[in-house]
N, C-alpha and C. Protein backbone atom coordinates (compact mmCIF):
# COMPACT_ATOMS: atom_id res chain seq x y z
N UNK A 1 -113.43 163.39 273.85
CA UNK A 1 -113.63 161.96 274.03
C UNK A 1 -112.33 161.30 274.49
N UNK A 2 -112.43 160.19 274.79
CA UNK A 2 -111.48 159.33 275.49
C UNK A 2 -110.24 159.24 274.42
N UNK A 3 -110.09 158.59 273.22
CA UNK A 3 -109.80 158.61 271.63
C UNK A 3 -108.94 159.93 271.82
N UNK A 4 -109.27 161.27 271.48
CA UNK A 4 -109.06 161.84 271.48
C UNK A 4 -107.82 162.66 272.76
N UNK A 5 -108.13 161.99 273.77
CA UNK A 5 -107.26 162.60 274.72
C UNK A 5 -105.92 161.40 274.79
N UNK A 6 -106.25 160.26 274.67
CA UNK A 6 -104.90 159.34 274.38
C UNK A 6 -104.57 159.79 273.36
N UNK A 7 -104.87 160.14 272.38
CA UNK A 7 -103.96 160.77 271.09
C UNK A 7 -102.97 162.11 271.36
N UNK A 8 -103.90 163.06 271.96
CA UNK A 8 -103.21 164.14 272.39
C UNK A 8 -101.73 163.99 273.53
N UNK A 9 -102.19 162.87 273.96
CA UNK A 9 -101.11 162.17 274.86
C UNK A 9 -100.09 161.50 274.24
N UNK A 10 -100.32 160.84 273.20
CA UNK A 10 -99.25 160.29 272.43
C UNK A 10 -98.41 161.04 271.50
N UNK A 11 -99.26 162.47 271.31
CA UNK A 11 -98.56 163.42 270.58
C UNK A 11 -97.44 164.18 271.81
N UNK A 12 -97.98 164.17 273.03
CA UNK A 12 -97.21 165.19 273.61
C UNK A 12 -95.89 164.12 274.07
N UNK A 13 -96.21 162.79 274.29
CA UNK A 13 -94.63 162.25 274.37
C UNK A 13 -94.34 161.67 273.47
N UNK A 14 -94.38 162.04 272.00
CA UNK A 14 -93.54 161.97 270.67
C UNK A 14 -92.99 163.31 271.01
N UNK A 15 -93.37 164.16 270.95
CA UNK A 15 -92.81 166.11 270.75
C UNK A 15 -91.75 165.87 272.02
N UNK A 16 -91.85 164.89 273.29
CA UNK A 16 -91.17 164.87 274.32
C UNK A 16 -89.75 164.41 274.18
N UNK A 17 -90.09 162.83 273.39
CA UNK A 17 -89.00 162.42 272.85
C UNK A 17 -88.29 163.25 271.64
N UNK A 18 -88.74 163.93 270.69
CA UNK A 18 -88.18 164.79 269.66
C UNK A 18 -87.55 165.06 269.95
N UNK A 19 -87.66 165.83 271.16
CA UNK A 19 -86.27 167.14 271.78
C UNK A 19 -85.51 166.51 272.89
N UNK A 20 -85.50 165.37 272.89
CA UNK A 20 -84.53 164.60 273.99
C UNK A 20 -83.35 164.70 274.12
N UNK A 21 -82.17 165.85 275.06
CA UNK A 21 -80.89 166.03 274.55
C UNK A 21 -80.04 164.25 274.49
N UNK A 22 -79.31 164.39 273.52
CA UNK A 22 -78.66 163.31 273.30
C UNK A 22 -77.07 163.93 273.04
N UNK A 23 -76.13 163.96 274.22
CA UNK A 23 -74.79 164.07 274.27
C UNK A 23 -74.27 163.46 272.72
N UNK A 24 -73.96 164.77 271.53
CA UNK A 24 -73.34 164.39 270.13
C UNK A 24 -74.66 163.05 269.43
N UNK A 25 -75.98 163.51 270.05
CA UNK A 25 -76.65 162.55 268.83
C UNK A 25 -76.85 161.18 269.75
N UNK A 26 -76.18 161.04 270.27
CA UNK A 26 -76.15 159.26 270.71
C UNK A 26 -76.44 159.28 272.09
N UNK A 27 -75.46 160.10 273.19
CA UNK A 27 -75.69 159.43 274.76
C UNK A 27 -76.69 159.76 275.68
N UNK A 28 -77.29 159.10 275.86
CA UNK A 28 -78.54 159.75 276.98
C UNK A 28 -78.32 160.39 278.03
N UNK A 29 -78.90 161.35 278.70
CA UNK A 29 -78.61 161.69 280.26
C UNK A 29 -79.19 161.23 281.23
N UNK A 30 -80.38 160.07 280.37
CA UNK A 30 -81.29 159.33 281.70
C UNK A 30 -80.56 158.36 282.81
N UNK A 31 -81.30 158.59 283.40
CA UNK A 31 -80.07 157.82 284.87
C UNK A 31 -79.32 157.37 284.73
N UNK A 32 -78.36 158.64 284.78
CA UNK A 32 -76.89 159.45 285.44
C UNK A 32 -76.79 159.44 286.69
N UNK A 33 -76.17 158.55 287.61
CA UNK A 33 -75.87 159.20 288.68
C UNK A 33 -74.65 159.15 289.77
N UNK A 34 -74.22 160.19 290.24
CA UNK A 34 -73.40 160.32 291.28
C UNK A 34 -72.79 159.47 292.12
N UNK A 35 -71.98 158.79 291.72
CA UNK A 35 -71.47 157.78 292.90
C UNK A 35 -71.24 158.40 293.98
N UNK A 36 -70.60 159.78 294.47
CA UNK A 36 -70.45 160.26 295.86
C UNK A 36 -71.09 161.18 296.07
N UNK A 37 -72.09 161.26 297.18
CA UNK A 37 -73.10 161.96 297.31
C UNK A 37 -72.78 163.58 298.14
N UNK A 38 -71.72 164.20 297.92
CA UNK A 38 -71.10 165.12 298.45
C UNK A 38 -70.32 165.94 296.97
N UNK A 39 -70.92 165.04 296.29
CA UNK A 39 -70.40 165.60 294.66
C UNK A 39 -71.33 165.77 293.89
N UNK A 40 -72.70 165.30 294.57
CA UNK A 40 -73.46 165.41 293.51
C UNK A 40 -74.23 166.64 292.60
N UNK A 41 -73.69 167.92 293.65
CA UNK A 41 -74.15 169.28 293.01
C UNK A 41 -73.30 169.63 291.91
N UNK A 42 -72.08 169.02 291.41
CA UNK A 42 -71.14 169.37 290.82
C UNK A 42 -71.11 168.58 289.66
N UNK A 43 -71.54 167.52 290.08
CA UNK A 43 -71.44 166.26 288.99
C UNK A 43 -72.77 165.73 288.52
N UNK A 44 -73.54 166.74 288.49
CA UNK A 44 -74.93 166.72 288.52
C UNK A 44 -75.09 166.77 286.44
N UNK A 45 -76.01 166.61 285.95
CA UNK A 45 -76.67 166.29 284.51
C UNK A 45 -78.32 166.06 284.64
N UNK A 46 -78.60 166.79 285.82
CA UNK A 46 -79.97 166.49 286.20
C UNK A 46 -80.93 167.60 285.46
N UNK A 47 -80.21 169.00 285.27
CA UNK A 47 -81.01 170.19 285.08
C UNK A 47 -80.93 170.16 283.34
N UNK A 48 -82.00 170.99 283.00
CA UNK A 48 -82.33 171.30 281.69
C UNK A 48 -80.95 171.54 280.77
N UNK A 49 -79.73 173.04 281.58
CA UNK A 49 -79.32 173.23 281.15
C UNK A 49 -77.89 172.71 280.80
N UNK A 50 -77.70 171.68 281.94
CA UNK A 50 -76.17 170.41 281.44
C UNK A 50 -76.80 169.50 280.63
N UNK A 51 -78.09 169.22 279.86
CA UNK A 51 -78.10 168.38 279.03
C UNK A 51 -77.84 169.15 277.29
N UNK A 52 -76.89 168.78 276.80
CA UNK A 52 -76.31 169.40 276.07
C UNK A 52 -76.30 168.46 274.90
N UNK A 53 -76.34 168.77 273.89
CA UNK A 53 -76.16 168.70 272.30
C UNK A 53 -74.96 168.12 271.97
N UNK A 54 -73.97 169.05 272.60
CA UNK A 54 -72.76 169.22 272.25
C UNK A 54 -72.04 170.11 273.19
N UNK A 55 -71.07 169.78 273.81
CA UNK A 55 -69.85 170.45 274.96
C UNK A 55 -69.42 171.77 274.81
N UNK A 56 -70.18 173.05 273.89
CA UNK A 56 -69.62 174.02 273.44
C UNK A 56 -70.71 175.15 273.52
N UNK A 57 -71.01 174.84 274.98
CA UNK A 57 -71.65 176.30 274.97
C UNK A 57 -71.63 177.96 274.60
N UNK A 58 -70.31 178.02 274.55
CA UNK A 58 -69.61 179.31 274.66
C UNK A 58 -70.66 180.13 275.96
N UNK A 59 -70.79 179.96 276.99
CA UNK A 59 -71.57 180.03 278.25
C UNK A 59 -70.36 180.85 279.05
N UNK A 60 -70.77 181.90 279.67
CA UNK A 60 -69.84 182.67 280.39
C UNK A 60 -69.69 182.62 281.87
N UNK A 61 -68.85 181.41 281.71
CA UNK A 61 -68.51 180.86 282.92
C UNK A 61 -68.19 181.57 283.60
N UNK A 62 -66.78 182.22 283.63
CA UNK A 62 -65.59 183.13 284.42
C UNK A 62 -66.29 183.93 284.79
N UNK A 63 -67.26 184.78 284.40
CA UNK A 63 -67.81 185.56 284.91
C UNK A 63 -68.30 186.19 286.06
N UNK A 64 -68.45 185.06 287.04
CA UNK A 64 -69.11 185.17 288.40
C UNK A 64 -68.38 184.06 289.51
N UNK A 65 -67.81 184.10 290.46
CA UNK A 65 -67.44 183.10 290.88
C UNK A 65 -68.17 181.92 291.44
N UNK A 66 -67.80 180.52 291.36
CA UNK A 66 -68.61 179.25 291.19
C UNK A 66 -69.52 179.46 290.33
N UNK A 67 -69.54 179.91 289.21
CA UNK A 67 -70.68 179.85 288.12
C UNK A 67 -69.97 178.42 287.66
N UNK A 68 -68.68 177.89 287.26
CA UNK A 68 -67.99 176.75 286.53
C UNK A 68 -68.71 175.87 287.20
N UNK A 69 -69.55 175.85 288.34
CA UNK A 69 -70.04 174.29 289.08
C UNK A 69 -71.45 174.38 288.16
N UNK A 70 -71.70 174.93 287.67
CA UNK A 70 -73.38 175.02 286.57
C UNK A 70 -73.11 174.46 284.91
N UNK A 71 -71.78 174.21 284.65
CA UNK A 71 -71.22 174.23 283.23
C UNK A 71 -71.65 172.76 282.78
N UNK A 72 -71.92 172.29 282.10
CA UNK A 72 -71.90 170.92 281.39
C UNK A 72 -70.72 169.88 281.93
N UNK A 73 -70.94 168.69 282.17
CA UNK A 73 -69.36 167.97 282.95
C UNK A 73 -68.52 167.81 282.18
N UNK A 74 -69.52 167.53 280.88
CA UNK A 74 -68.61 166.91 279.36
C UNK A 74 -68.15 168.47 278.72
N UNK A 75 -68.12 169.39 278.54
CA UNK A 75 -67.26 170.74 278.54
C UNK A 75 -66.27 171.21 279.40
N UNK A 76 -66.41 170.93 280.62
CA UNK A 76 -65.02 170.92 281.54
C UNK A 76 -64.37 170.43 281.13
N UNK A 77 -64.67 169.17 280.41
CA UNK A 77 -63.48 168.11 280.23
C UNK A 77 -62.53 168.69 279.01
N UNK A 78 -63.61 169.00 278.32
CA UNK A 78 -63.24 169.33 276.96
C UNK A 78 -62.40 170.97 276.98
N UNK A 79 -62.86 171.44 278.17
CA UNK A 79 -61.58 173.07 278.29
C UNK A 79 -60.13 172.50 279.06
N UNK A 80 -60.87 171.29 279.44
CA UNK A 80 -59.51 171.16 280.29
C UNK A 80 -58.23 170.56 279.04
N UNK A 81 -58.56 170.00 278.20
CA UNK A 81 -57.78 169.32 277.06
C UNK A 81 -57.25 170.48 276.36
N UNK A 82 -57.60 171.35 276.48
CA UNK A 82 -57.08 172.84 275.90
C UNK A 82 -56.03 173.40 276.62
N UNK A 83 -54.79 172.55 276.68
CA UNK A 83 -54.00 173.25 277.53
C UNK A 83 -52.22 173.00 276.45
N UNK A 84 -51.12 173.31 276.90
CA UNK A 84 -50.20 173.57 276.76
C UNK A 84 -49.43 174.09 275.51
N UNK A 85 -50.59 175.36 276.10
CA UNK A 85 -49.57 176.61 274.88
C UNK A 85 -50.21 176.02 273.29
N UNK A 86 -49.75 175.39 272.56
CA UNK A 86 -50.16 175.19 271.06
C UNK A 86 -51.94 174.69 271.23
N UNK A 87 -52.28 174.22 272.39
CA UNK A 87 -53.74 173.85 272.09
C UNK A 87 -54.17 174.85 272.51
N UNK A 88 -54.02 175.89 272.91
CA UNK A 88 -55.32 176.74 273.24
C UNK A 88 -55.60 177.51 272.28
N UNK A 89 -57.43 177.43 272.81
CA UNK A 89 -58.36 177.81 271.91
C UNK A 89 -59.02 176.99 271.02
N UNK A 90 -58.27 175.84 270.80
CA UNK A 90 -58.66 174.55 269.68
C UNK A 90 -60.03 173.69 270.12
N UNK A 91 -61.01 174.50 270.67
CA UNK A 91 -61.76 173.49 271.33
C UNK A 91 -62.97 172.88 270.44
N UNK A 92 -62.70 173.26 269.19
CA UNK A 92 -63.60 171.63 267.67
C UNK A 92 -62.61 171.40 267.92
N UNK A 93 -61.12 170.88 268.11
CA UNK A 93 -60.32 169.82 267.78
C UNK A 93 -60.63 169.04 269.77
N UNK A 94 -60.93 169.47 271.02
CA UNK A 94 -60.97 168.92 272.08
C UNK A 94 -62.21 168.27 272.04
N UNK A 95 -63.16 169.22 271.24
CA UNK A 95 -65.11 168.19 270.93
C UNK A 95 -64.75 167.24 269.90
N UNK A 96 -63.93 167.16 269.03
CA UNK A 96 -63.73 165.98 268.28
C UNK A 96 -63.04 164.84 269.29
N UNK A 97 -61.91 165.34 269.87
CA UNK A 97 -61.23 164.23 270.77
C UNK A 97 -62.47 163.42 271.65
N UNK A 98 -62.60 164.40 272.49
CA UNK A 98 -63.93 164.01 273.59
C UNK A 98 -64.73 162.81 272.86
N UNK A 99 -65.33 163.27 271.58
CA UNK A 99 -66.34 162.48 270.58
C UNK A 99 -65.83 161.00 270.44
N UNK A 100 -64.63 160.91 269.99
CA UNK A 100 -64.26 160.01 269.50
C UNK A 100 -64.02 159.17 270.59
N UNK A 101 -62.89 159.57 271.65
CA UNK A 101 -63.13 158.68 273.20
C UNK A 101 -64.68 158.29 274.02
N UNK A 102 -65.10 158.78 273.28
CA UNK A 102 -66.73 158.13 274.22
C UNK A 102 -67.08 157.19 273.35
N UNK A 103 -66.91 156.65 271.90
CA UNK A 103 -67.14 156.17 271.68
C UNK A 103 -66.42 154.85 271.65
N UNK A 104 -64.75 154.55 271.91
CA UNK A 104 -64.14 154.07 272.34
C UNK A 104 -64.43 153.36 273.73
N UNK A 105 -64.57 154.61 274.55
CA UNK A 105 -65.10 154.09 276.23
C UNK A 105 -66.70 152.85 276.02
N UNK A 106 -67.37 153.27 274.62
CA UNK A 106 -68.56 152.55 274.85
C UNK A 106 -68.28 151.17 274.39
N UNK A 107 -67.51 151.44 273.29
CA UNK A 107 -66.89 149.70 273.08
C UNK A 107 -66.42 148.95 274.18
N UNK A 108 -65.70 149.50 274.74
CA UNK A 108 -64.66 149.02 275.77
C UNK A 108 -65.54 148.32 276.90
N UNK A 109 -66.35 149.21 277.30
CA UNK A 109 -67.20 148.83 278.80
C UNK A 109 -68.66 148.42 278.03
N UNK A 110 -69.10 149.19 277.31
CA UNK A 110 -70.77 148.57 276.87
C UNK A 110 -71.42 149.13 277.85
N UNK A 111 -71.02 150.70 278.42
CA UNK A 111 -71.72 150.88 279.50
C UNK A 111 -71.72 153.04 278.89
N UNK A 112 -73.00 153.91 279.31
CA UNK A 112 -73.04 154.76 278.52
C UNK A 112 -72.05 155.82 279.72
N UNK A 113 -71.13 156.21 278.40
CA UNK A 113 -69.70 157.32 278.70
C UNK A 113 -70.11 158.29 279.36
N UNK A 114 -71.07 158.93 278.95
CA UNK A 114 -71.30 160.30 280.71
C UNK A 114 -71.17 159.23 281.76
N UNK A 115 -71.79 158.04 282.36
CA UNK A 115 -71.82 157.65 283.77
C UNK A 115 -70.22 157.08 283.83
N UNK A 116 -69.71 156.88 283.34
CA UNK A 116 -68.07 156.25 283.02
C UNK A 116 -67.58 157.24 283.63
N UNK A 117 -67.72 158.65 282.75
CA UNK A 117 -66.67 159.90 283.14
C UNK A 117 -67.58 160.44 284.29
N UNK A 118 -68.23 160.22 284.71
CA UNK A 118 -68.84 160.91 286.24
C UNK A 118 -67.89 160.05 286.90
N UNK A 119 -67.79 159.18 287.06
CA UNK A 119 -67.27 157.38 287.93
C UNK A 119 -66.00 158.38 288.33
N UNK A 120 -65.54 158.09 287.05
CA UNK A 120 -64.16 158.64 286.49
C UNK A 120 -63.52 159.74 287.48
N UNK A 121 -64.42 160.97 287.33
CA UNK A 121 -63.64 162.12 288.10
C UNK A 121 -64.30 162.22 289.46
N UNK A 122 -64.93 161.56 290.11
CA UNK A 122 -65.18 161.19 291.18
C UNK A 122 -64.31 160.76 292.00
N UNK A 123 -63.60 159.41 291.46
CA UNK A 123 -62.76 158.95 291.93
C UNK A 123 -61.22 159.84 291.71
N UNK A 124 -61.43 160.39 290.72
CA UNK A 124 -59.79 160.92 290.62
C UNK A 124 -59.40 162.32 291.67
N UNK A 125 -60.41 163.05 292.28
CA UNK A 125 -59.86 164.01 292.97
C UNK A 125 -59.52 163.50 294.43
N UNK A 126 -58.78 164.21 295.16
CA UNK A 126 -58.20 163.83 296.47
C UNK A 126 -59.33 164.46 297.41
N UNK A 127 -59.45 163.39 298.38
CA UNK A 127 -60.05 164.18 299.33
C UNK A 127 -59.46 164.80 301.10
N UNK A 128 -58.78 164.55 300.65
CA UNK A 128 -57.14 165.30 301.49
C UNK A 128 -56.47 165.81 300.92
N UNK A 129 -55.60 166.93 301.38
CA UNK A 129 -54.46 167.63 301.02
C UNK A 129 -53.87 168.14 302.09
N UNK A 130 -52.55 168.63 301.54
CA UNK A 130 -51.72 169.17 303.24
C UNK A 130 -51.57 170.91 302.20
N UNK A 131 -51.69 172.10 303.20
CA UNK A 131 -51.27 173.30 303.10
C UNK A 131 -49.67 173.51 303.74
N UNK A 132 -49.45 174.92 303.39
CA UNK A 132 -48.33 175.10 304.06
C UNK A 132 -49.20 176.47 304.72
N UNK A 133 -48.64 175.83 306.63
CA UNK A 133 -48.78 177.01 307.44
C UNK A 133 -47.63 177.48 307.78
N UNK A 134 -47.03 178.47 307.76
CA UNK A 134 -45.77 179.63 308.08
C UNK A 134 -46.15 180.71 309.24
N UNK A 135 -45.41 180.67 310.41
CA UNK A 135 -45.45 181.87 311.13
C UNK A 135 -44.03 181.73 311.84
N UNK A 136 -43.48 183.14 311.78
CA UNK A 136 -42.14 183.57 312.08
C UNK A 136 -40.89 182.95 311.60
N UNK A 137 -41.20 182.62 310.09
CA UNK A 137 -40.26 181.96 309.55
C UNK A 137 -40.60 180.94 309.76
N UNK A 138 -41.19 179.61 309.97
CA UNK A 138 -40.74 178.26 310.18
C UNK A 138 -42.01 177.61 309.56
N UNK A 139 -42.05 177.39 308.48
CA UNK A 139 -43.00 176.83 307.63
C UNK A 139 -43.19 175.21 308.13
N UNK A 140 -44.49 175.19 308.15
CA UNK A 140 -44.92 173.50 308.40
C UNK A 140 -46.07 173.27 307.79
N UNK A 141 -46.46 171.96 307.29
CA UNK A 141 -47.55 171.85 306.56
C UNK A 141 -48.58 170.96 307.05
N UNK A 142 -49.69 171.73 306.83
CA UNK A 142 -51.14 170.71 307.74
C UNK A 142 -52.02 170.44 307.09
N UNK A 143 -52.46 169.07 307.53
CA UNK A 143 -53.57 168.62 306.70
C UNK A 143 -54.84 169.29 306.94
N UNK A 144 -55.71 169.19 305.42
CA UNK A 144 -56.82 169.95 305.44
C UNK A 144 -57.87 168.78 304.58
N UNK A 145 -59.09 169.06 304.75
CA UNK A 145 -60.21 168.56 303.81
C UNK A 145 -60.29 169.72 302.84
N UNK A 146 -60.87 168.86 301.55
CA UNK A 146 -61.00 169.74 300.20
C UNK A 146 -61.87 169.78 300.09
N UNK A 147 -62.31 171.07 299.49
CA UNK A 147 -63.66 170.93 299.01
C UNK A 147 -64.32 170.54 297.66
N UNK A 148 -65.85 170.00 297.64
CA UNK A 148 -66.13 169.11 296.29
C UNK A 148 -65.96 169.85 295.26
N UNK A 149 -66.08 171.05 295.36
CA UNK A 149 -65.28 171.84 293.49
C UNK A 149 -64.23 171.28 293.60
N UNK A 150 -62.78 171.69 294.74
CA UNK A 150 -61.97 171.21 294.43
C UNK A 150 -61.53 169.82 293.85
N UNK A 151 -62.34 169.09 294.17
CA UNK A 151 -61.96 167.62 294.17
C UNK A 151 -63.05 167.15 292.54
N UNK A 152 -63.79 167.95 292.03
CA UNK A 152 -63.84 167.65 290.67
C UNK A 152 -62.85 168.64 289.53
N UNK A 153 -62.48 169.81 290.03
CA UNK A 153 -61.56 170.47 289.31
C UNK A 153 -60.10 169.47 289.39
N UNK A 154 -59.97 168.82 290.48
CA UNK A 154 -58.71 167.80 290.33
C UNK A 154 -59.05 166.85 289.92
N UNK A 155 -60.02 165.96 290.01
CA UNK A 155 -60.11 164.92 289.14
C UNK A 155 -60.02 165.23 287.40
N UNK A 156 -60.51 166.26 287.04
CA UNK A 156 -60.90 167.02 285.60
C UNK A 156 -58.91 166.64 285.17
N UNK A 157 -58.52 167.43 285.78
CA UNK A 157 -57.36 168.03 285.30
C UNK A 157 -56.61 166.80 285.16
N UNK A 158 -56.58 166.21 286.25
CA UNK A 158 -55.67 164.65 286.58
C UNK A 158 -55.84 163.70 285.34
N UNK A 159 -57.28 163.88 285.13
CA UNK A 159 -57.37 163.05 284.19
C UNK A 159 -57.02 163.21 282.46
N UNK A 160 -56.93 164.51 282.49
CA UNK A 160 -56.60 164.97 280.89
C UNK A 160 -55.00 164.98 280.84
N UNK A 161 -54.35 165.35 282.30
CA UNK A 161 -53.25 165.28 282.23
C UNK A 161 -52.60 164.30 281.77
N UNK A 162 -52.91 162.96 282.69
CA UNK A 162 -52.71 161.76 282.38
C UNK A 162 -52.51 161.31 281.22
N UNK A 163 -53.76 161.61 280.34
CA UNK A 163 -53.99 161.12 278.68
C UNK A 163 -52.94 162.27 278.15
N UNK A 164 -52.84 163.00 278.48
CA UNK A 164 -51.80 164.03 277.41
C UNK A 164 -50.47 163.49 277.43
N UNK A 165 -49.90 163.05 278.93
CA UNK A 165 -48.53 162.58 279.02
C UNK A 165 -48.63 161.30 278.38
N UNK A 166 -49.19 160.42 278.00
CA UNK A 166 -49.23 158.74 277.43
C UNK A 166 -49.52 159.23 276.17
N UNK A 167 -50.38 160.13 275.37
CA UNK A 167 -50.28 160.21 274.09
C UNK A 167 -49.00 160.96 273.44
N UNK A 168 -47.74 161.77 274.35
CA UNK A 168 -46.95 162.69 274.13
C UNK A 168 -46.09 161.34 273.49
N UNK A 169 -45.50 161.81 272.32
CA UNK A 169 -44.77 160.63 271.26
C UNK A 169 -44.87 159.27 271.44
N UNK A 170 -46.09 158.93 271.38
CA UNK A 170 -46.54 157.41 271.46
C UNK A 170 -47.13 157.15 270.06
N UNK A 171 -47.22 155.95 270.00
CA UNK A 171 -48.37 155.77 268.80
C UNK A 171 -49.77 156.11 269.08
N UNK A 172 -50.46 156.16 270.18
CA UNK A 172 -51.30 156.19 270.45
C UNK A 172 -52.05 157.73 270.39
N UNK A 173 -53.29 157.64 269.80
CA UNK A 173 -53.66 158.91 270.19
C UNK A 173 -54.40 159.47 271.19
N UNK A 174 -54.73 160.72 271.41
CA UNK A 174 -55.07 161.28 272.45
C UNK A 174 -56.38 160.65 273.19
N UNK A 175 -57.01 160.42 271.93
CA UNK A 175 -58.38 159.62 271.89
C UNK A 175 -58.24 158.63 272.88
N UNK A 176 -58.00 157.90 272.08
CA UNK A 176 -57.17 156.58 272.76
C UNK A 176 -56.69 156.45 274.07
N UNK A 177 -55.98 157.63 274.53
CA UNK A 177 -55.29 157.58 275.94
C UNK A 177 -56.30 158.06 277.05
N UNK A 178 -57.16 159.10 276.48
CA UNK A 178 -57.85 159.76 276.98
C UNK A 178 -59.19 158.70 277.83
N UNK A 179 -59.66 157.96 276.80
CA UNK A 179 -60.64 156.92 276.88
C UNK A 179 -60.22 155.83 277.73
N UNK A 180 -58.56 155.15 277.54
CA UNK A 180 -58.03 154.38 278.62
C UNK A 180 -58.27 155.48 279.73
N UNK A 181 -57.39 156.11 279.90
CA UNK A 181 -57.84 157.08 281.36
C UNK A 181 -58.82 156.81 282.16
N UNK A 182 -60.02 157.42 281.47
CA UNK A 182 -61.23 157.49 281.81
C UNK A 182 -61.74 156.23 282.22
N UNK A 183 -61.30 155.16 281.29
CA UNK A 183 -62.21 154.24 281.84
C UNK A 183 -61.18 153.40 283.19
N UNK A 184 -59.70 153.39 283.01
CA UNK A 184 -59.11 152.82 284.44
C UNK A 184 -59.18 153.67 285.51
N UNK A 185 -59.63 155.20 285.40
CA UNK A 185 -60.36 155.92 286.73
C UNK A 185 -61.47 155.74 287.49
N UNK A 186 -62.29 155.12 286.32
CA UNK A 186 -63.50 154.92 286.95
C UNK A 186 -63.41 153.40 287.61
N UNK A 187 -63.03 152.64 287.79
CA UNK A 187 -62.95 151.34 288.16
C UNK A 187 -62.35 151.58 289.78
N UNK A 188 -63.20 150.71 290.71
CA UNK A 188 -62.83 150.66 291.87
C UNK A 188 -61.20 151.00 292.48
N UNK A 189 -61.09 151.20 293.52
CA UNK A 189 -59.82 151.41 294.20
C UNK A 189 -59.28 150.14 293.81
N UNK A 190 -57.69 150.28 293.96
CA UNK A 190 -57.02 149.08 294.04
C UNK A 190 -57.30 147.83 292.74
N UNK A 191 -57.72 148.64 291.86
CA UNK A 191 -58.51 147.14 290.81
C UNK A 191 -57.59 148.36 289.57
N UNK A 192 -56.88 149.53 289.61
CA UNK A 192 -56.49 150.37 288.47
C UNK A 192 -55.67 151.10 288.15
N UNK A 193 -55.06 151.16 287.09
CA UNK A 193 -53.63 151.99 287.14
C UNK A 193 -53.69 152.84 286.44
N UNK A 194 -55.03 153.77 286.88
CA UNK A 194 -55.07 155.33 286.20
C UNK A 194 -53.85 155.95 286.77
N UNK A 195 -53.49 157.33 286.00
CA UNK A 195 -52.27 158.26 286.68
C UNK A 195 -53.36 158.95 287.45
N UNK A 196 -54.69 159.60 287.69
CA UNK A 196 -55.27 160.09 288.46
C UNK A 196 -55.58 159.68 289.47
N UNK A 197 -56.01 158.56 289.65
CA UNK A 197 -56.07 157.97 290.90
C UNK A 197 -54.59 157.31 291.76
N UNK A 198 -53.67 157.34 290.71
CA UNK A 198 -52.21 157.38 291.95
C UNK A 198 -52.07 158.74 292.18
N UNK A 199 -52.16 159.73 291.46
CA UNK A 199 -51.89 160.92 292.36
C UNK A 199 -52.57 161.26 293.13
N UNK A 200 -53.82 160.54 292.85
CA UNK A 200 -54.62 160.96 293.98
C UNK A 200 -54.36 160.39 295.51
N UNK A 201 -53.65 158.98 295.39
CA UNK A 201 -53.61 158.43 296.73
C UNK A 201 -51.95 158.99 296.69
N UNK A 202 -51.00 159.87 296.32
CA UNK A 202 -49.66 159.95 296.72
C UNK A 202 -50.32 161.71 297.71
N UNK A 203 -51.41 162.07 296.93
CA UNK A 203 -51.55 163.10 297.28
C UNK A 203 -51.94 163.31 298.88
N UNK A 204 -52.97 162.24 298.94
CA UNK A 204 -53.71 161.82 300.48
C UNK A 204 -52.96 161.14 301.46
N UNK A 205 -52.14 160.15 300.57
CA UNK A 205 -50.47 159.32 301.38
C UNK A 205 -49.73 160.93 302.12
N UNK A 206 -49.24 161.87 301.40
CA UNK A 206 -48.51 162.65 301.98
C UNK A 206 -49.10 163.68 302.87
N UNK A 207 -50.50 163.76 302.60
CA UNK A 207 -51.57 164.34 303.61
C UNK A 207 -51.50 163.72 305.03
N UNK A 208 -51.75 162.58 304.86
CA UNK A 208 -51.91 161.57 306.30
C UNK A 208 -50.46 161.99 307.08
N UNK A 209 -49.39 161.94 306.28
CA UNK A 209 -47.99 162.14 306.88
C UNK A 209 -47.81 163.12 307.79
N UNK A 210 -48.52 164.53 307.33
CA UNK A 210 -48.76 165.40 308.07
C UNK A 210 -49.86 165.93 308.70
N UNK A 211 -50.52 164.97 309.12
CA UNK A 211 -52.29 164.92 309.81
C UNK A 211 -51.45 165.12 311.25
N UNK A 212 -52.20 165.68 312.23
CA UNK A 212 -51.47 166.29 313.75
C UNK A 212 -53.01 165.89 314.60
């Protein structure tokens, strides 16, 4: 009967909502999306398996090359905070950091922290760089286009970097720096004084220098 099939319907999107991943309980992954559309395979939260619980897959990335473009965005972030010598390996102390800056970022903006930190490392990678070409001794360097791994593996890094050097003997904690970061990366050109997005334009400034 009619009765009967709206019920069965209301059961199947209760059981739908039940299992709804929610980033740590709270952030949704519903429309997420890509500000640059040349990033969006990378910076993607569209598939079953980047909607995540929690940033700690233990998922065997290294394994295969470009498997890291399939990883969760919010776990990159969180391996990338695992760096200089005394943090590695600490990654419940990088899912606690992460935790606590999203919730910071949500005060701050009132706007939900996955689309912040997509914004975020979007904007922070370069999309220029100069190589060094060498033949017969006489090294010169030429500009090249990057590619979109590259340019979210540099935004990733730029941006944890950033927060690590401003929390290094400050009052402030990592949290804290991390979440400023994030959220003055994501804000238009010229409107922000992330450290990722100046390296990003000193990076493309010295690119252009050597464009031929």
């Amino acid at each position: 009967t009619t009765s009967e099939m709206v019920d069965l319907e209301v059961e199947r999107t209760q059981q739908k909502f039940a299992v709804e991943a929610l980033l740590f309980g709270r952030w949704s992954y519903e429309g997420i999306e890509c500000p640059d559309p040349s990033l969006a395979d990378y910076l993607s939260v569209k598939s079953e398996k980047q909607q995540v619980f929690l940033p700690h897959t233990a998922g065997r990335y290294a394994a295969k090359r470009f498997k890291k473009s399939t990883m969760p965005i919010v776990e990159r972030l969180v391996n990338s905070l695992m760096m200089r010598g005394r943090n590695n390996g600490k990654k419940q102390m990088a899912v606690r950091i992460v935790k606590q800056a999203f919730e910071i970022i949500h005060l701050l903006t009132g706007k939900n922290p996955i689309q912040v930190l997509i914004d975020a490392v979007a904007n922070g990678g370069a999309r220029e760089d100069s190589t060094r070409i060498g033949s017969g001794g006489v090294v010169r360097r030429q500009a090249v286009d990057v590619s979109p791994l590259r340019r979210v593996n540099q935004g990733i890094y730029l941006i944890t970097k950033g927060s690590r050097t401003s929390a290094f003997r400050s009052l402030k904690s990592v949290s804290e720096t991390l979440a400023e970061e994030i959220i003055a990366a994501h804000q238009p050109t010229g409107q922000t004084n992330s450290f990722a997005v100046r390296k990003k334009d000193e990076i493309e400034r010295v690119s252009k220098g050597n464009d031929d």
